[in-house]
Protein backbone atom coordinates (compact mmCIF):
# COMPACT_ATOMS: atom_id res chain seq x y z
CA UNK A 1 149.96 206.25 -37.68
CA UNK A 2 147.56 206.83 -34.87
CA UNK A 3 147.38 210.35 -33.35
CA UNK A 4 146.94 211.67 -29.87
CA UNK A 5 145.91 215.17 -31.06
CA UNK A 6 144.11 215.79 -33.75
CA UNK A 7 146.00 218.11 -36.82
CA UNK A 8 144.35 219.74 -39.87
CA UNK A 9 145.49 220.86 -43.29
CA UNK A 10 144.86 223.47 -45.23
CA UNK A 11 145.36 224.77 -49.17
CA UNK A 12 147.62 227.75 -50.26
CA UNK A 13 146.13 231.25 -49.22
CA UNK A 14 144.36 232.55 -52.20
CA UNK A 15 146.67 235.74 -53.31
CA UNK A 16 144.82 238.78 -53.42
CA UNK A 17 144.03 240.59 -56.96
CA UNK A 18 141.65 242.73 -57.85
CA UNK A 19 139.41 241.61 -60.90
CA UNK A 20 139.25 244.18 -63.97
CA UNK A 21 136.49 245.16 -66.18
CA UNK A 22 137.21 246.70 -69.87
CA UNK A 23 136.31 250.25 -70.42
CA UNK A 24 133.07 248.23 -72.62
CA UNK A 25 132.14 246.03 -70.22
CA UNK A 26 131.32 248.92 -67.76
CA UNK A 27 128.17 249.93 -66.63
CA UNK A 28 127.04 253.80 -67.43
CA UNK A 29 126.10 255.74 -64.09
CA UNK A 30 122.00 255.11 -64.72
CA UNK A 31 122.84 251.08 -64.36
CA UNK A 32 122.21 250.07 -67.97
CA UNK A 33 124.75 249.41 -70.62
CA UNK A 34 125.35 252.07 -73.19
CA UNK A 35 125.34 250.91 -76.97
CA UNK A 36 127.97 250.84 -78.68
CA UNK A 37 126.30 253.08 -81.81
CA UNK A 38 122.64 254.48 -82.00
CA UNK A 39 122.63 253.70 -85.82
CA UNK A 40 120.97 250.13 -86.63
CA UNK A 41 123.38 247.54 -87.71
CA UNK A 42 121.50 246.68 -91.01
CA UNK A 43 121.17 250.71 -92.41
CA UNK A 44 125.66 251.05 -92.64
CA UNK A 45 127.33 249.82 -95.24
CA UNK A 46 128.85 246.32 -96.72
CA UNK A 47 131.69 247.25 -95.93
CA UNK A 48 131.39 248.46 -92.28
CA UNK A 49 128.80 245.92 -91.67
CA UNK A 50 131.28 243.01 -92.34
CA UNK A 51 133.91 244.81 -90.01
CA UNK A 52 131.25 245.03 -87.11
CA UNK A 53 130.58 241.31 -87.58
CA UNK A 54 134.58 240.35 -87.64
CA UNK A 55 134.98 242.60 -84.71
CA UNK A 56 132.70 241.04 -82.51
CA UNK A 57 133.86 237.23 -83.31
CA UNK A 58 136.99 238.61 -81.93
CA UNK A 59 135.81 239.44 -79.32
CA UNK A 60 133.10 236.81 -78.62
CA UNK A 61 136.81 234.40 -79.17
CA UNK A 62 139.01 236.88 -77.09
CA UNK A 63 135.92 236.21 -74.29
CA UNK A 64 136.04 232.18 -74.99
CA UNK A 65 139.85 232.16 -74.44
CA UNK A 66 139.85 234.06 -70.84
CA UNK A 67 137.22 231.41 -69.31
CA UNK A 68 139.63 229.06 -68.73
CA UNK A 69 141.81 231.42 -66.23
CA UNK A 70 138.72 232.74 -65.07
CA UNK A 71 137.48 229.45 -63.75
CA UNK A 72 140.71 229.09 -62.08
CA UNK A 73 139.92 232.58 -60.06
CA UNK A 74 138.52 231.95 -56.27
CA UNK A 75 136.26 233.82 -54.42
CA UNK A 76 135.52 237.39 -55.14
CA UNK A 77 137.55 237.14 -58.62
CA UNK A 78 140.81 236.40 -56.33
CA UNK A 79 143.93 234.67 -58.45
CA UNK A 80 144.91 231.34 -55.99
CA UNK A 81 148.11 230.77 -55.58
CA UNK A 82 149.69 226.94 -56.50
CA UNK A 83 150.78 225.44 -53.93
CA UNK A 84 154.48 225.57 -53.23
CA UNK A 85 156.24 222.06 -53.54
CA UNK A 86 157.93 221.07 -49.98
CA UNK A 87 161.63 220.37 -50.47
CA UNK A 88 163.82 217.90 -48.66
CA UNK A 89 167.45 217.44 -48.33
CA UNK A 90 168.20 213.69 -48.28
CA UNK A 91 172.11 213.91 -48.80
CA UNK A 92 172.61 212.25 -45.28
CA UNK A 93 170.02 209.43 -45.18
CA UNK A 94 172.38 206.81 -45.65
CA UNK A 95 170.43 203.43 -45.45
CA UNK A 96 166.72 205.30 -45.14
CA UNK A 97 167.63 206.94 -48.80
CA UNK A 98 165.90 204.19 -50.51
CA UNK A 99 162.82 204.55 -48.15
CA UNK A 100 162.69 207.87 -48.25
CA UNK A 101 162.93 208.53 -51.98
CA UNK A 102 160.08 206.47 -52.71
CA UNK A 103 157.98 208.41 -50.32
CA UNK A 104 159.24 211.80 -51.68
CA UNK A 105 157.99 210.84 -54.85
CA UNK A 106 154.51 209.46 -53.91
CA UNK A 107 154.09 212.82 -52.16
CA UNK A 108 154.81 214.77 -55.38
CA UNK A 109 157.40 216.41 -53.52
CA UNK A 110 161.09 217.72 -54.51
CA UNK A 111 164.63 215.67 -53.38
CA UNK A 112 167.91 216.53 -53.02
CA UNK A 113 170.04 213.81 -53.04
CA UNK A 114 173.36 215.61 -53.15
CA UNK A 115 172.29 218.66 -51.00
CA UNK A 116 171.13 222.37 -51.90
CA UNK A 117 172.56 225.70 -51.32
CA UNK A 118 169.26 227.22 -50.72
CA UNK A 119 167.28 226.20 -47.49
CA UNK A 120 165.24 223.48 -47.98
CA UNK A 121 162.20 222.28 -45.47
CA UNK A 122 163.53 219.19 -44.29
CA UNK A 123 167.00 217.78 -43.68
CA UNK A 124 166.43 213.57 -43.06
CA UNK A 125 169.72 212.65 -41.20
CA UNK A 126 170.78 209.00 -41.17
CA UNK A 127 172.29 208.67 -37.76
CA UNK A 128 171.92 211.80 -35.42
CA UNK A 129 171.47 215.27 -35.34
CA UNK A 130 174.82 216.67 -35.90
CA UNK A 131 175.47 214.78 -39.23
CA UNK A 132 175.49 217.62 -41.22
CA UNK A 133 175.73 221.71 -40.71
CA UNK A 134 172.06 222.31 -38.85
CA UNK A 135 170.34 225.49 -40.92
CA UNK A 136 168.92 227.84 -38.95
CA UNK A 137 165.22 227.26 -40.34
CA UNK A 138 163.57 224.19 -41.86
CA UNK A 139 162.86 220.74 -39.50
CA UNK A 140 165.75 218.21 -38.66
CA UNK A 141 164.64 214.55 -38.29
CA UNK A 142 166.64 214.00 -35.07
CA UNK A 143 166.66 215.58 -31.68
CA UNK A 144 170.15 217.07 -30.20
CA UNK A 145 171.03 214.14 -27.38
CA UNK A 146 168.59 211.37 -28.41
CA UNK A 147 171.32 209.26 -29.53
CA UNK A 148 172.80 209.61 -26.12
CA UNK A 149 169.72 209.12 -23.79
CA UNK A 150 168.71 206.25 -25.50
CA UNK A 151 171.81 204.46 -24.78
CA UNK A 152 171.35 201.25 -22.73
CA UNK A 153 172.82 202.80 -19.36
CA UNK A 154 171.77 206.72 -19.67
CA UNK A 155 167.76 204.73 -20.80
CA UNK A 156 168.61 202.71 -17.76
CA UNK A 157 169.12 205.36 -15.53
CA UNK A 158 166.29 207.79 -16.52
CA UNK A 159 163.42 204.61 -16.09
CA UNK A 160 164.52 203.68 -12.89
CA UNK A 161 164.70 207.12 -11.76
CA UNK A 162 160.79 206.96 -12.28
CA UNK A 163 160.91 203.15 -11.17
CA UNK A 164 161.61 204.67 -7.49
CA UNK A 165 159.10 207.46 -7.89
CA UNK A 166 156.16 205.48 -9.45
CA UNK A 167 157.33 202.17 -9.07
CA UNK A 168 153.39 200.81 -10.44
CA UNK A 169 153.61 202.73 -13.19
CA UNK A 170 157.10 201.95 -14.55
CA UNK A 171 156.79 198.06 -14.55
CA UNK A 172 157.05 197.33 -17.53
CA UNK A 173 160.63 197.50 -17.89
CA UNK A 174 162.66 194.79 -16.24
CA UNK A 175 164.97 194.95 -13.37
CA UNK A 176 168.08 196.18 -13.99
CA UNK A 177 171.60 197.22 -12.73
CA UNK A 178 174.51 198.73 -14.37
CA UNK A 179 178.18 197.16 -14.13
CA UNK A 180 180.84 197.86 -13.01
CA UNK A 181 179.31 200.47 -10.57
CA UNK A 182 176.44 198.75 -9.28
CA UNK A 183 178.02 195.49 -9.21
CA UNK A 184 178.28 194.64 -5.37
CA UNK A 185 174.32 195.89 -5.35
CA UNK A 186 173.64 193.57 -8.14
CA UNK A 187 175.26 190.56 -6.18
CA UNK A 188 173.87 191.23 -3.04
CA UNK A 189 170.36 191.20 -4.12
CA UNK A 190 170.40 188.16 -5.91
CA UNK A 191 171.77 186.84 -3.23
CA UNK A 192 169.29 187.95 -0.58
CA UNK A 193 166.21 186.84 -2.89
CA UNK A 194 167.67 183.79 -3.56
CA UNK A 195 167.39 182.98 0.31
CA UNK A 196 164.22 184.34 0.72
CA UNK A 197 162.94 182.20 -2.22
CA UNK A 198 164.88 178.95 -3.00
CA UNK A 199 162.24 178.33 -6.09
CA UNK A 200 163.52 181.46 -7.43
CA UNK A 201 166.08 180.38 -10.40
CA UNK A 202 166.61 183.58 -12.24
CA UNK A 203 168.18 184.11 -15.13
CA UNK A 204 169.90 187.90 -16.49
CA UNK A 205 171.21 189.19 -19.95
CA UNK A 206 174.08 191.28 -20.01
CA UNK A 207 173.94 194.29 -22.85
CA UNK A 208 177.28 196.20 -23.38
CA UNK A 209 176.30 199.86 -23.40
CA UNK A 210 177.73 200.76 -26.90
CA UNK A 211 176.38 197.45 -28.31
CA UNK A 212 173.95 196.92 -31.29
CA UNK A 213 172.75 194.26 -33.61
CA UNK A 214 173.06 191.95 -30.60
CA UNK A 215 177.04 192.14 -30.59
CA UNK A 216 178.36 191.49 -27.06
CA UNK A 217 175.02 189.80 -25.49
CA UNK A 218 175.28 186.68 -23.25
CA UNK A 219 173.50 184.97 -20.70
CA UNK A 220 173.78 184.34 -16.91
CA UNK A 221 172.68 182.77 -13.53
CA UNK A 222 174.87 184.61 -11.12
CA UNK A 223 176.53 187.83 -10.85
CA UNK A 224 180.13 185.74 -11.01
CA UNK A 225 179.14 184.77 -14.06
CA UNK A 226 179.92 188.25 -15.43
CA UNK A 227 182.74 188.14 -17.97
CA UNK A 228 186.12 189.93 -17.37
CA UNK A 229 184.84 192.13 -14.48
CA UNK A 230 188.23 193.94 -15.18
CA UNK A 231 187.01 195.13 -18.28
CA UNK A 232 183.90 196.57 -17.31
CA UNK A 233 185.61 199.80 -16.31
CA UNK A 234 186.44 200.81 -20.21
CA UNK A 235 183.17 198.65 -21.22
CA UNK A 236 180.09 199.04 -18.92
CA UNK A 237 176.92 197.13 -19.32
CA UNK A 238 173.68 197.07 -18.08
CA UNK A 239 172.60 193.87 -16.34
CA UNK A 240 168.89 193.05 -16.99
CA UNK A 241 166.39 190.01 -15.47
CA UNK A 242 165.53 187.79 -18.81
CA UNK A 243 161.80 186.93 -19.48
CA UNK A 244 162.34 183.10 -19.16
CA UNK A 245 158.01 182.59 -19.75
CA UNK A 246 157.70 184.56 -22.95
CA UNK A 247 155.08 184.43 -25.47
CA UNK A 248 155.14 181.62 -28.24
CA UNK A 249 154.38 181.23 -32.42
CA UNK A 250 155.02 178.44 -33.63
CA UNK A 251 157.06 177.44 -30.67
CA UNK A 252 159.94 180.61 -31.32
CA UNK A 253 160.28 183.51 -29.42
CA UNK A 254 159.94 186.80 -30.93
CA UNK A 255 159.80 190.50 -29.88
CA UNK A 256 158.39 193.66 -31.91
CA UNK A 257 159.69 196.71 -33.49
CA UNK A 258 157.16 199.05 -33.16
CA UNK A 259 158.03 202.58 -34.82
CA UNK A 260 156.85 205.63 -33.11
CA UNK A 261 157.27 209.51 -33.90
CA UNK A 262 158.00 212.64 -31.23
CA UNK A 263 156.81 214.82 -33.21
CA UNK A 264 156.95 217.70 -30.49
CA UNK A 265 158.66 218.07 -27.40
CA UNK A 266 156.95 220.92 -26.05
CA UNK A 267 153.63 220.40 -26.37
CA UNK A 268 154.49 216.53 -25.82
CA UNK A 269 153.20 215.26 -29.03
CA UNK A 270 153.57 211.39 -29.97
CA UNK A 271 152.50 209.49 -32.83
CA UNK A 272 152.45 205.36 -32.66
CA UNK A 273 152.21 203.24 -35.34
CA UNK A 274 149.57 200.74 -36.36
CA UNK A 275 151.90 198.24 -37.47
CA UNK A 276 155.23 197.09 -37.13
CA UNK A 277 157.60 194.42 -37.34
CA UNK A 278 157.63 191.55 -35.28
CA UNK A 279 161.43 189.64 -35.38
CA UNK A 280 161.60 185.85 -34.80
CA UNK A 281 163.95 183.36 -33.74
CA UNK A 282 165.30 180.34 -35.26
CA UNK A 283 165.50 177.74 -33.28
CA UNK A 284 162.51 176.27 -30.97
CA UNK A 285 162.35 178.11 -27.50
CA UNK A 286 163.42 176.68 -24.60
CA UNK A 287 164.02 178.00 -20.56
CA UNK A 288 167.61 179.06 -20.80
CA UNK A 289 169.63 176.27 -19.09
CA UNK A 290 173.57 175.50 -18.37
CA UNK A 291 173.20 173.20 -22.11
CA UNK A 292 171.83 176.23 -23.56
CA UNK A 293 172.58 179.20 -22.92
CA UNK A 294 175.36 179.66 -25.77
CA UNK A 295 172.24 178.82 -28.49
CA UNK A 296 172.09 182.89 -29.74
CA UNK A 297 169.42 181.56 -32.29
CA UNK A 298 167.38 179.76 -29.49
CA UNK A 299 167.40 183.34 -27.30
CA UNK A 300 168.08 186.56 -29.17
CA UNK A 301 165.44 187.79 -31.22
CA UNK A 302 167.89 190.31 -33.55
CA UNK A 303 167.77 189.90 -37.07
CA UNK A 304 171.20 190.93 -37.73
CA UNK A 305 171.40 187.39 -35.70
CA UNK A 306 169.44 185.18 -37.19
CA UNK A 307 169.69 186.13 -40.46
CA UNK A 308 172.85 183.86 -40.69
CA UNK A 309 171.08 181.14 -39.37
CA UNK A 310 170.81 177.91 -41.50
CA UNK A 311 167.00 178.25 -40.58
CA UNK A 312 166.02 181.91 -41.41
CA UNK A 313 162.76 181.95 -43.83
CA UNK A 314 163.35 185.40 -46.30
CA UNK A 315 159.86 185.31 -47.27
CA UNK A 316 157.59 187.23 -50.06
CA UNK A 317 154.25 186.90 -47.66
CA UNK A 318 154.00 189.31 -44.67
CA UNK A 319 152.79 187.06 -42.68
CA UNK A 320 154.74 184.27 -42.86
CA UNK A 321 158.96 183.89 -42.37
CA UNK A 322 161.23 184.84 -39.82
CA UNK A 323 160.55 188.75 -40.32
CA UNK A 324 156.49 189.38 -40.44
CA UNK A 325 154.17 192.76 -39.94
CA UNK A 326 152.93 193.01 -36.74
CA UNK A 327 149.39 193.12 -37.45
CA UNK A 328 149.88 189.12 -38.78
CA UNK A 329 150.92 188.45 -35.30
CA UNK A 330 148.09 190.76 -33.71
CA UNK A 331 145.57 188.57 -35.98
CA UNK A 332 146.64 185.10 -34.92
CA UNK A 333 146.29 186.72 -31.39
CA UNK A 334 143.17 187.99 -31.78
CA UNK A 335 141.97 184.00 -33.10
CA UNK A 336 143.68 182.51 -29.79
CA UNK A 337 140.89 184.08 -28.04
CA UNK A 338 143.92 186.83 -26.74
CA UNK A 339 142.58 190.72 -25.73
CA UNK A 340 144.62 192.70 -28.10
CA UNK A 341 142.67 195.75 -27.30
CA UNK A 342 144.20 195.39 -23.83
CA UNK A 343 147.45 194.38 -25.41
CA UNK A 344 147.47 197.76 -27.37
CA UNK A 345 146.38 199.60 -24.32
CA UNK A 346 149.12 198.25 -22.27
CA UNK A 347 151.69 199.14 -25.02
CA UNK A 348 150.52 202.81 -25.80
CA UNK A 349 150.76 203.37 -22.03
CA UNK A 350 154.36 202.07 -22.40
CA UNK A 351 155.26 203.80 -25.17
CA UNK A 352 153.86 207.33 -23.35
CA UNK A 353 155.70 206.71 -19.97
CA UNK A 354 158.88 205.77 -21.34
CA UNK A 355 159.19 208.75 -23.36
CA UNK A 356 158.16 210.89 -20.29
CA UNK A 357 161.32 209.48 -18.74
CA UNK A 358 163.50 210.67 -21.19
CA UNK A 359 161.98 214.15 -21.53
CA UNK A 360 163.37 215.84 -18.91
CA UNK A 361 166.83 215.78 -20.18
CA UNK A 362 165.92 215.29 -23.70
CA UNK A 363 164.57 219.36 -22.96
CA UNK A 364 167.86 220.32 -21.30
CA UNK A 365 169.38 218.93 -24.55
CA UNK A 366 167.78 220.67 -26.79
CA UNK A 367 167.92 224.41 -25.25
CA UNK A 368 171.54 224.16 -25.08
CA UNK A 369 171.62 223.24 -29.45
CA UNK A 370 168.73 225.17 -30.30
CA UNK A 371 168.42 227.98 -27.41
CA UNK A 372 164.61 229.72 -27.28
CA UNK A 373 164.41 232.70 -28.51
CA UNK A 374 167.02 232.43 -31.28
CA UNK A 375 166.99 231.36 -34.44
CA UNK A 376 166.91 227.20 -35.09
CA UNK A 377 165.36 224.34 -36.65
CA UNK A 378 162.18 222.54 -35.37
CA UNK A 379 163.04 218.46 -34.65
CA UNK A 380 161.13 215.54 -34.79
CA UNK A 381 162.33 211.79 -34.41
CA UNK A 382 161.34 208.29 -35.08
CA UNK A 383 162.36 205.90 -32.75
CA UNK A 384 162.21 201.68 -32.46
CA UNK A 385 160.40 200.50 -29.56
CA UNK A 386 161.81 196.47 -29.03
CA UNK A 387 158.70 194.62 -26.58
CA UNK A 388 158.45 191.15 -25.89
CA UNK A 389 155.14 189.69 -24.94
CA UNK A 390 154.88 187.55 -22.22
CA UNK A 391 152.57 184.58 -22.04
CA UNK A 392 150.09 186.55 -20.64
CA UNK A 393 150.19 189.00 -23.61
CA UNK A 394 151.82 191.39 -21.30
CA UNK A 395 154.37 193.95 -23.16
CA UNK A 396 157.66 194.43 -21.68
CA UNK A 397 160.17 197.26 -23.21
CA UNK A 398 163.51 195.89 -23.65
CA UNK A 399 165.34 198.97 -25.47
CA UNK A 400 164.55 201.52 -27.24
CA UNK A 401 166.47 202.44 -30.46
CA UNK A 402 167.14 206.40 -31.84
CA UNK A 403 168.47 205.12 -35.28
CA UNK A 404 165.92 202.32 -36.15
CA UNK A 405 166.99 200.82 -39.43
CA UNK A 406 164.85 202.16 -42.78
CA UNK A 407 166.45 199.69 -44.90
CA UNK A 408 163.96 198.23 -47.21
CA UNK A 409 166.53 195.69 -48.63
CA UNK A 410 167.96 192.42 -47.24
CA UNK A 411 171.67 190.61 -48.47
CA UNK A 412 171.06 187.42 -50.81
CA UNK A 413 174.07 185.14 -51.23
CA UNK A 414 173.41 184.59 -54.76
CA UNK A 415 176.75 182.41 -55.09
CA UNK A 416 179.09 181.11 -52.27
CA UNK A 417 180.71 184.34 -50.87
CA UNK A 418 179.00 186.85 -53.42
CA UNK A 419 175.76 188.68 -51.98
CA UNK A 420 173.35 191.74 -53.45
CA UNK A 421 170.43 193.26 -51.79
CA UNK A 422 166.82 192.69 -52.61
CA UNK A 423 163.75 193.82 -52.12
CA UNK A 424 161.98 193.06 -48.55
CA UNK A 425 158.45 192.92 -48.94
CA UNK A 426 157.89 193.28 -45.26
CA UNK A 427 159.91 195.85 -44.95
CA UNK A 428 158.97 198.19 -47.89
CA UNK A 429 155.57 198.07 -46.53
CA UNK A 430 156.16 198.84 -42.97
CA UNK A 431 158.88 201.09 -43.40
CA UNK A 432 157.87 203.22 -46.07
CA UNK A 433 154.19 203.56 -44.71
CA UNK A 434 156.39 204.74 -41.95
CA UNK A 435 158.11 207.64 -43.32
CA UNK A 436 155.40 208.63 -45.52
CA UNK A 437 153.31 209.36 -42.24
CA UNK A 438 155.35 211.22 -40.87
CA UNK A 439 156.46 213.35 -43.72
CA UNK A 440 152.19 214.13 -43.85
CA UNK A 441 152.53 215.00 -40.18
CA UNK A 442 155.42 217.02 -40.64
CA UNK A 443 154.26 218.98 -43.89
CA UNK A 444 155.35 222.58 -43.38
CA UNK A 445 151.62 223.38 -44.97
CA UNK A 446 150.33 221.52 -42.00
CA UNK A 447 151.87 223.62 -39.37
CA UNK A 448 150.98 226.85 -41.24
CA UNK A 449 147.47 225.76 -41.04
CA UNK A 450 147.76 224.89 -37.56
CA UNK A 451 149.60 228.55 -36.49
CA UNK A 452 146.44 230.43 -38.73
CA UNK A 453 144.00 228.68 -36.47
């Protein structure tokens, strides 16, 4: 992951012993050592002479045997102490279990896959932060109210709040209303920059608020194209202008899943990722028209989608298929002659200001489940970022996504009607890169280090 701020690490604090010295091995008061008998070795006897020889190979072995500990003193004869293995509680990880065992292990550190009595340092909850009883100590990897700011409306609203405060700044997400409510709003200015630009032939996608893997998305050209306006009332949506001009490979549209960790709410602390997913579709892109605006596979970039498409590629290579790494995409870019220094620029920015948006009540959140002053666990979260590209390599943020999906498995129909999972190459190396970054950032032996400096 790249960092904003830079973070250190430290080793165990060595413990503090004293070193001994045997009652021999001190010095007399005039700073020479006193012998150990005044008579000369070769005047005693046999007898004694082969007991002074014995005792001094047991003692020249006794010597041999304490060098090993001794090289394993620190400074000024001090004892260090091992380091103390970081524990986490993965009995609610539901589809990230997987992931996040395999990263648990490459760190060396200890699992519980069926819980612990005793506290451990980090509980890894699959879908929010209530899933299980919240200890008082230890770090939670969700945020009290994320899943509910980062729903389509309550995103909605908090963007466009800034949209009408720094309207420059806040382009990047598209225009947007939210149904039933705003309906009469929507309609009227549609209708009023229709007349005052009869070129203009927009089309919008309408999101259901609770929706997710794509479920409940359509297309339109008017706002009386909106299906069953009475339902709206028990089913809002948010109404959003579709990028008709989007950016092309191999003639399909894609967008990108681009993972990124709030690590800290207060200082703001965010972590992006250097890689990522990047989501095709499967059938060649066209403007959406009247013949095809039904064509899912043609339009929505989901891979809960497209993976039952006749055309989806499951492929072995990273950069190839209908699911590749981002940084195959950024590459082919990058050989088109396209700035992707710009392009990351633009999406950093994005990534920071949309954030910003939510923090506000994110904060308000938080202090009412974990008050200050009292006794509570620290949070950090990763989220999915979806942006298309534009032709001009421009990103625009469609959603972002509290629960991204850690699953490093896809379903294979290995006989008509019978499926298992296997192994995602793609995802295994995104994903777990993903988790094991921000279990490093998140090491309580970091944040010690951090508080002693």
């Amino acid at each position: 992951m790249s960092q904003p701020a830079a973070a250190g690490a430290s080793d165990g604090q060595p413990e503090a012993s004293a070193a001994r010295t045997t009652k021999e091995e001190t010095p007399a008061s005039g700073g020479k050592e006193k012998p150990a008998s005044t008579i000369p070795p070769l005047l005693l006897p046999l007898a004694a002479r082969r007991a002074l020889a014995s005792l001094s190979e047991d003692v020249s072995r006794s010597r041999r045997s304490r060098r090993p500990e001794e090289g394993r003193q620190g400074r000024h004869g001090r004892q260090k102490r091992s380091k103390r293995v970081v524990t986490v509680d993965s009995s609610k990880a539901k589809t990230s279990s997987e992931a996040l065992k395999m990263c648990i292990q490459q760190l060396k550190w200890k699992e519980f896959p069926t819980g612990r009595r005793l506290l451990c340092d980090i509980y890894w909850h699959g879908v929010s932060f209530h899933d299980g009883e919240v200890s008082c100590s230890g770090q939670v990897n969700k945020y009290p109210g994320m899943t509910e700011l980062v729903r389509k409306i309550n995103f909605s609203r908090a963007v466009r709040t800034m949209q009408e405060l720094f309207p420059e700044e806040y382009k990047f997400y598209p225009r947007s209303w939210i149904l039933p409510e705003e309906y009469q709003n929507f309609a009227d200015q549609v209708r009023v920059s229709k007349e005052n630009d009869s070129s203009w032939k927009p089309t919008f996608i309408v999101k259901p608020d609770g929706g997710s893997q794509g479920d409940g998305i359509y297309l339109i050209k008017d706002s009386t194209d909106v299906r069953m306006l009475a339902n709206l009332r028990s089913k809002p949506v948010v109404v959003q202008e579709y990028i008709s001009k989007p950016l092309l490979i191999d003639k399909l549209k894609f967008d990108i899943r681009l993972y990124v960790l709030l690590k800290s709410l207060d200082p703001l602390e965010i972590y992006i990722a250097k890689d990522g997913l990047s989501r095709f579709c499967t059938e060649p892109y066209q403007e959406p028209n009247s013949k095809n605006f039904h064509r899912v596979f043609m339009h929505l970039t989901n891979y809960s989608l497209n993976v039952h498409s006749g055309n989806f590629i499951h492929s072995d290579s990273v950069n190839t298929g209908s699911k590749r790494t981002f940084s195959s995409i950024v590459a082919k870019l990058s050989m088109r002659g396209c700035d992707v220094k710009k392009m990351w620029s633009d999406i950093i920015t994005l990534v920071i200001r949309a954030i910003i948006a939510l923090v506000p009540e994110l904060k308000v959140y938080h202090q009412t489940y974990i008050p200050p002053g009292k006794p509570g666990p620290t949070c950090f979260q990763i989220l999915g970022f979806d942006i298309l590209l534009m032709k001009n390599v421009k990103p625009v943020l469609l959603e972002v996504n509290a629960n991204p999906s850690m699953r490093i498995e896809h379903e294979q129909e290995i006989s008509p009607g019978l499926f298992e999972y296997v192994a995602s190459p793609v995802d295994e190396e995104i994903k777990v890169a993903i988790i094991r970054d921000t279990l490093r950032l998140v090491d309580p032996a970091l944040k010690k280090a951090q508080l002693q400096q």
